[in-house]
PDB file of N, CA and C in Angstrom:
ATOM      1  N   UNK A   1      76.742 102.728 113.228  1.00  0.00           N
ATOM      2  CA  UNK A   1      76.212 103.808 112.432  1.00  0.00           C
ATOM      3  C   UNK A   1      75.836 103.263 111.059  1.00  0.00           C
ATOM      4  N   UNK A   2      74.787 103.667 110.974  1.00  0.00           N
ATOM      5  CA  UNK A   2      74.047 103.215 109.376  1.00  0.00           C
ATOM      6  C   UNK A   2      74.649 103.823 107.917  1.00  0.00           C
ATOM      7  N   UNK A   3      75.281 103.588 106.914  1.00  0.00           N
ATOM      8  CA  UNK A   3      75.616 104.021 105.897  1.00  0.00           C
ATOM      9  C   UNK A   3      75.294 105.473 105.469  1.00  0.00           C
ATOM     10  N   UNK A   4      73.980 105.480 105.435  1.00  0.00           N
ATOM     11  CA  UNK A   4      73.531 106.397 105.087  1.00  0.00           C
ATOM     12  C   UNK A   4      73.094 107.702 106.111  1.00  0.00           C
ATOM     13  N   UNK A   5      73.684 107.379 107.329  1.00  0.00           N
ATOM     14  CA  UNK A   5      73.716 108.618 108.371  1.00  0.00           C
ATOM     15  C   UNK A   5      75.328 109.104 108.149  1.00  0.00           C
ATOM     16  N   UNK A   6      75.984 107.734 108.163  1.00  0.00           N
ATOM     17  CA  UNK A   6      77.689 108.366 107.695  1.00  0.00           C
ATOM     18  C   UNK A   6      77.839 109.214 106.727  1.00  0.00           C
ATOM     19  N   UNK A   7      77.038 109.235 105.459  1.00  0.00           N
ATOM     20  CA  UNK A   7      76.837 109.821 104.277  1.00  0.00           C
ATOM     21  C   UNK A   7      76.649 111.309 104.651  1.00  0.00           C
ATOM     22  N   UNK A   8      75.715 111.398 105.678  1.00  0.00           N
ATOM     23  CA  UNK A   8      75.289 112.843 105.751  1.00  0.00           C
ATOM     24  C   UNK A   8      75.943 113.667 106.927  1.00  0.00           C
ATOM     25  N   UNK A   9      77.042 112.917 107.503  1.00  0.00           N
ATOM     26  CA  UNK A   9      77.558 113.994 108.286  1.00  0.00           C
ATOM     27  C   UNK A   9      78.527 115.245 107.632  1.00  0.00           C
ATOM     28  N   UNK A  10      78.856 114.077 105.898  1.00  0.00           N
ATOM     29  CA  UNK A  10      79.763 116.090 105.656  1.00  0.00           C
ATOM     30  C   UNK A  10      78.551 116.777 104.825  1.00  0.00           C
ATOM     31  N   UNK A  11      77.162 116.583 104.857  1.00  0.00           N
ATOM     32  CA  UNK A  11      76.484 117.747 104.086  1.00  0.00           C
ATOM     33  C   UNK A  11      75.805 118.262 105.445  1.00  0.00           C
ATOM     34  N   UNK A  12      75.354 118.081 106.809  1.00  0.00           N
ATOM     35  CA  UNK A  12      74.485 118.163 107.544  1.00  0.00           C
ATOM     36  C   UNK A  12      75.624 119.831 108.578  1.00  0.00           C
ATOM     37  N   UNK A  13      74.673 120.464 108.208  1.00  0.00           N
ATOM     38  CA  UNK A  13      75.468 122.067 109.116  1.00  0.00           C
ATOM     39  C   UNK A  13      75.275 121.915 110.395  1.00  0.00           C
ATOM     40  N   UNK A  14      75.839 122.121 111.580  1.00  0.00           N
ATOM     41  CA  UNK A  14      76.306 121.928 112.878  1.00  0.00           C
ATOM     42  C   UNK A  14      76.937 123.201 113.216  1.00  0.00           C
ATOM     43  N   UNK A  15      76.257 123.599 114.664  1.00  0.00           N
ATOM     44  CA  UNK A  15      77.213 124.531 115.026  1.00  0.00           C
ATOM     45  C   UNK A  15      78.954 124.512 115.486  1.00  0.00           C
ATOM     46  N   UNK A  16      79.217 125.275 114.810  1.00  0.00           N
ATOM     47  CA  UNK A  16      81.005 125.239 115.172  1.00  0.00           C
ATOM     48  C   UNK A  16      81.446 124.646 113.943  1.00  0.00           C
ATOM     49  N   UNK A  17      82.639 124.159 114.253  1.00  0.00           N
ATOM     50  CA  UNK A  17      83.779 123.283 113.308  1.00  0.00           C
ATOM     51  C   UNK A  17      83.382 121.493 112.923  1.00  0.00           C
ATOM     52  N   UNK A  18      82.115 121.482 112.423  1.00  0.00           N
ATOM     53  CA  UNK A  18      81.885 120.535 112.083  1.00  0.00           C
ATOM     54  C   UNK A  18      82.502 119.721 110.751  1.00  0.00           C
ATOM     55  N   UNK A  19      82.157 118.967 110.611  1.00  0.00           N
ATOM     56  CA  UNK A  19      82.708 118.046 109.369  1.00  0.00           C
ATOM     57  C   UNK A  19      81.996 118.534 108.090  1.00  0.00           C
ATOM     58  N   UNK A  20      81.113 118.901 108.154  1.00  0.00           N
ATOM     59  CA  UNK A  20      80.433 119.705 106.704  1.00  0.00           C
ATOM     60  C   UNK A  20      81.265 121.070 106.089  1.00  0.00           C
ATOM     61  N   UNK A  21      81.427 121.416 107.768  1.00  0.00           N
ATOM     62  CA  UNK A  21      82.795 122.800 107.481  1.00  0.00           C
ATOM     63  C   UNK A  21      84.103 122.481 106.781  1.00  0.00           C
ATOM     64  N   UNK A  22      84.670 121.297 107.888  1.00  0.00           N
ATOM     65  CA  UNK A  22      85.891 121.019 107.220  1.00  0.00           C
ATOM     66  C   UNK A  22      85.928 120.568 105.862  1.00  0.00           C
ATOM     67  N   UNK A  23      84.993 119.893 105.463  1.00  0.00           N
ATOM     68  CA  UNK A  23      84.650 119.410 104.149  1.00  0.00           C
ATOM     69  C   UNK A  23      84.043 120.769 102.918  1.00  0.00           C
ATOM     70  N   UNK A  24      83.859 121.154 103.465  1.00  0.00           N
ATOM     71  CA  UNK A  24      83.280 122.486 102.889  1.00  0.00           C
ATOM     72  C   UNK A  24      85.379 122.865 102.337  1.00  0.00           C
ATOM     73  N   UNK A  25      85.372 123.435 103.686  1.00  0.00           N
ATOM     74  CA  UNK A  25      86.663 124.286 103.322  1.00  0.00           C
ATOM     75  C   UNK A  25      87.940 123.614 102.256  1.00  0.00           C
ATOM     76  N   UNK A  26      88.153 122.093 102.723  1.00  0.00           N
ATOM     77  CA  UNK A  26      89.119 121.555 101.655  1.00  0.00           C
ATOM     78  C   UNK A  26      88.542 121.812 100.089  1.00  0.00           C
ATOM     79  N   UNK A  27      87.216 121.374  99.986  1.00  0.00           N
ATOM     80  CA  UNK A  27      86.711 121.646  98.659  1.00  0.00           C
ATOM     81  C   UNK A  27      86.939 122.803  97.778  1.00  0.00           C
ATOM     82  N   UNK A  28      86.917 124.051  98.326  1.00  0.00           N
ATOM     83  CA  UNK A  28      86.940 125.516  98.431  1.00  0.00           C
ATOM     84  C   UNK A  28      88.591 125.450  97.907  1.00  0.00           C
ATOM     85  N   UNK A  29      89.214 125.100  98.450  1.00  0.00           N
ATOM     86  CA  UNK A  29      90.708 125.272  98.515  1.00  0.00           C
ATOM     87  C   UNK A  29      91.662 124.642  97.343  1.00  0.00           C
ATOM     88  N   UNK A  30      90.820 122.406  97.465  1.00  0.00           N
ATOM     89  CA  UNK A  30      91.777 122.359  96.379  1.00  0.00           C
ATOM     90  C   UNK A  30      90.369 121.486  95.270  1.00  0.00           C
ATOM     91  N   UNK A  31      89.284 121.907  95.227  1.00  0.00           N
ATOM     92  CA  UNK A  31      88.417 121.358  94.436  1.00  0.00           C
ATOM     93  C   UNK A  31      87.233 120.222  94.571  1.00  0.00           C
ATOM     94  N   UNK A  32      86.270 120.074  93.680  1.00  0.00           N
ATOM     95  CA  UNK A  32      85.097 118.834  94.127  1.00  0.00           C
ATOM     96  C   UNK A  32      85.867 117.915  94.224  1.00  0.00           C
ATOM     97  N   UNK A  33      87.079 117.304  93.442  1.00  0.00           N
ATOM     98  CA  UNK A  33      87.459 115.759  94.187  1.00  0.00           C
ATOM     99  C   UNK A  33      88.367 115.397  95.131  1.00  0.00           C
ATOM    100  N   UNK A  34      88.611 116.908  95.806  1.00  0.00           N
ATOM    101  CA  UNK A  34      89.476 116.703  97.356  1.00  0.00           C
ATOM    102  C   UNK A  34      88.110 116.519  98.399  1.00  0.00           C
ATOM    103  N   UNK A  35      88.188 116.176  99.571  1.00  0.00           N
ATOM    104  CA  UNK A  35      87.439 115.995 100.626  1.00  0.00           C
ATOM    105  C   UNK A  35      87.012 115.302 101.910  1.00  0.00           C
ATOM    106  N   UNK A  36      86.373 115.110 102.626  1.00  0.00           N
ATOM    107  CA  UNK A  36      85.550 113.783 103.256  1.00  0.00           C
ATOM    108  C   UNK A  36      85.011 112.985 103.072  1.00  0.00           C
ATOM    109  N   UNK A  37      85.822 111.709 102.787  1.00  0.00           N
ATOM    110  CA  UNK A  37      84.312 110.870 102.347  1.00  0.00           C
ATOM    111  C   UNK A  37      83.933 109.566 103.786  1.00  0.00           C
ATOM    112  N   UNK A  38      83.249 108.920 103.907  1.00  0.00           N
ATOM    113  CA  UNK A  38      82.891 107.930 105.108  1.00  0.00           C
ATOM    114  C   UNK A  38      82.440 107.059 104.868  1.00  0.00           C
ATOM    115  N   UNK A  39      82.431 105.832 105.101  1.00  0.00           N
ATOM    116  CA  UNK A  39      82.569 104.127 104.535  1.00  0.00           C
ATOM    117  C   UNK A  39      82.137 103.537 106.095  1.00  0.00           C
ATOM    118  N   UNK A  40      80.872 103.053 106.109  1.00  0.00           N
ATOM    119  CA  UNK A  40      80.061 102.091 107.182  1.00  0.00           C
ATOM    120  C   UNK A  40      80.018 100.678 106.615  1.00  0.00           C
ATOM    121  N   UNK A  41      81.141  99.700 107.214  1.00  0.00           N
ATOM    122  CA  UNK A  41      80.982  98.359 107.121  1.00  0.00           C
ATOM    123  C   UNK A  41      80.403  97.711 107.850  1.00  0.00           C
ATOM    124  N   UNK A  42      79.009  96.753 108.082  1.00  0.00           N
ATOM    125  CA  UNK A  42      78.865  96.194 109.326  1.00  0.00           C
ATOM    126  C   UNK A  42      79.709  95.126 109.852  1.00  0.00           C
ATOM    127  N   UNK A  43      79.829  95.457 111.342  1.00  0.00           N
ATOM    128  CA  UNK A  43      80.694  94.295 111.935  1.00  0.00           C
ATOM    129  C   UNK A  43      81.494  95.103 111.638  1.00  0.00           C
ATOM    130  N   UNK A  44      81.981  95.827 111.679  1.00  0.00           N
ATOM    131  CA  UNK A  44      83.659  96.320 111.271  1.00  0.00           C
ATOM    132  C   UNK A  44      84.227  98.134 111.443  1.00  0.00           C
ATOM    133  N   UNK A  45      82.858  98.297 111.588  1.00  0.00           N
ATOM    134  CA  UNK A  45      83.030  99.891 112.205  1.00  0.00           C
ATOM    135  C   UNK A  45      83.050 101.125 110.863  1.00  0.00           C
ATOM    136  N   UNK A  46      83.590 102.389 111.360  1.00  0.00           N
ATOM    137  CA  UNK A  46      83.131 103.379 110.374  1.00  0.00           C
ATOM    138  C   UNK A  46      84.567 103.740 109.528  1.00  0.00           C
ATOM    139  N   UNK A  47      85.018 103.908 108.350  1.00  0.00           N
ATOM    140  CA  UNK A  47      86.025 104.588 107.810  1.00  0.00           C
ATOM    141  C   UNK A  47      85.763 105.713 107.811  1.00  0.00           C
ATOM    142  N   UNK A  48      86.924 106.862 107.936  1.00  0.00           N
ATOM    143  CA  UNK A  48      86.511 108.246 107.405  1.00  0.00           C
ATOM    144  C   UNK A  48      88.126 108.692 107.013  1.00  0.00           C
ATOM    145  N   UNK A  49      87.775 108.461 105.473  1.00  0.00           N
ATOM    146  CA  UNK A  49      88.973 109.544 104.276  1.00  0.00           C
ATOM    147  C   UNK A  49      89.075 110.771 104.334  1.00  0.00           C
ATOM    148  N   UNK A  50      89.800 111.475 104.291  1.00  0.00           N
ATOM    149  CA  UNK A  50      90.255 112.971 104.004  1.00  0.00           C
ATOM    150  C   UNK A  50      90.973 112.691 102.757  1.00  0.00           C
ATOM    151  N   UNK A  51      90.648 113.378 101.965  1.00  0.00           N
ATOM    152  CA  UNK A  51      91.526 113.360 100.629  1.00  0.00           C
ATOM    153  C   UNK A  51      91.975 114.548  99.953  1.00  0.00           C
ATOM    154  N   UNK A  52      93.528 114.658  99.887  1.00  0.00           N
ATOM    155  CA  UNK A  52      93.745 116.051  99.372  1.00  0.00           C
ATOM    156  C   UNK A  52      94.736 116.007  98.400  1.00  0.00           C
ATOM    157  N   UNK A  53      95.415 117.263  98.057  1.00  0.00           N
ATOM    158  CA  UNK A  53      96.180 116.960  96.296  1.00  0.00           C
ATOM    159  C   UNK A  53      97.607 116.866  96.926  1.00  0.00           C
ATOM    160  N   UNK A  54      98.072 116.006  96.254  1.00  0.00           N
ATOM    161  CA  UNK A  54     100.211 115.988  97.046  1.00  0.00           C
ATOM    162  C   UNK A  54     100.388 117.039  97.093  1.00  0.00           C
ATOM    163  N   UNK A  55     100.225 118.028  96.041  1.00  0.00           N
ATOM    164  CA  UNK A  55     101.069 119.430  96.361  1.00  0.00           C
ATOM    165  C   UNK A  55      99.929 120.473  95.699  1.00  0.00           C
ATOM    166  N   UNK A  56      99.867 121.548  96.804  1.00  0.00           N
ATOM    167  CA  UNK A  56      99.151 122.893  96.814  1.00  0.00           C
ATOM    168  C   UNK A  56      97.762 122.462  96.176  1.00  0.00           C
ATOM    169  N   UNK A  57      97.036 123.820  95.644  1.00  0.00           N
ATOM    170  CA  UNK A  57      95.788 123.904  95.384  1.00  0.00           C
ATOM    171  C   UNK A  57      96.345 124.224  93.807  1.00  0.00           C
ATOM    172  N   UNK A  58      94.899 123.481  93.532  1.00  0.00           N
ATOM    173  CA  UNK A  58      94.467 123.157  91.935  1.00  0.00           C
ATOM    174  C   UNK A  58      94.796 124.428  91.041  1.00  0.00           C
ATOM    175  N   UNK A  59      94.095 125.515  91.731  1.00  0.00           N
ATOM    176  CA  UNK A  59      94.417 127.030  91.131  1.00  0.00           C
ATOM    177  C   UNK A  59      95.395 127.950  91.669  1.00  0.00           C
ATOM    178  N   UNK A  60      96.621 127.347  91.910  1.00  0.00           N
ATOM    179  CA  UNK A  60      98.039 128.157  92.310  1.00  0.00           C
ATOM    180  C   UNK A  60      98.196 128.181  90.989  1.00  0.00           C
ATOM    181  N   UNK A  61      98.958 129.462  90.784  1.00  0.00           N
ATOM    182  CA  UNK A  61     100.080 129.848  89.946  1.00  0.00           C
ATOM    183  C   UNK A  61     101.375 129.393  89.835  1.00  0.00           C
TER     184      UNK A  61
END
């Protein structure tokens, strides 16, 4: 997979529970720098991060 197709699977809408969704929804929950991100090395295959906050969402009380 080419870098820049990895790039666009969390903005690209898909029917169902796609990765734009799930990426959508963490954002929603704990902010722009929680999320999906995806890393294409050649020779070496695809990374894919989820990144979220140690504890709860940004705007708990």
């Amino acid at each position: 997979m080419e870098q820049e197709k990895a790039e666009t699977l969390v903005t690209y809408q898909a029917k169902g529970y796609g990765l734009k969704n799930v990426n959508d929804r963490i954002r929603i929950l704990y902010g722009e720098n929680y999320g999906i991100h995806i890393f294409r090395s050649p020779d070496e295959g695809t990374t894919v991060i989820m990144i979220f906050p140690k504890e709860g969402r940004e705007n708990e009380e």
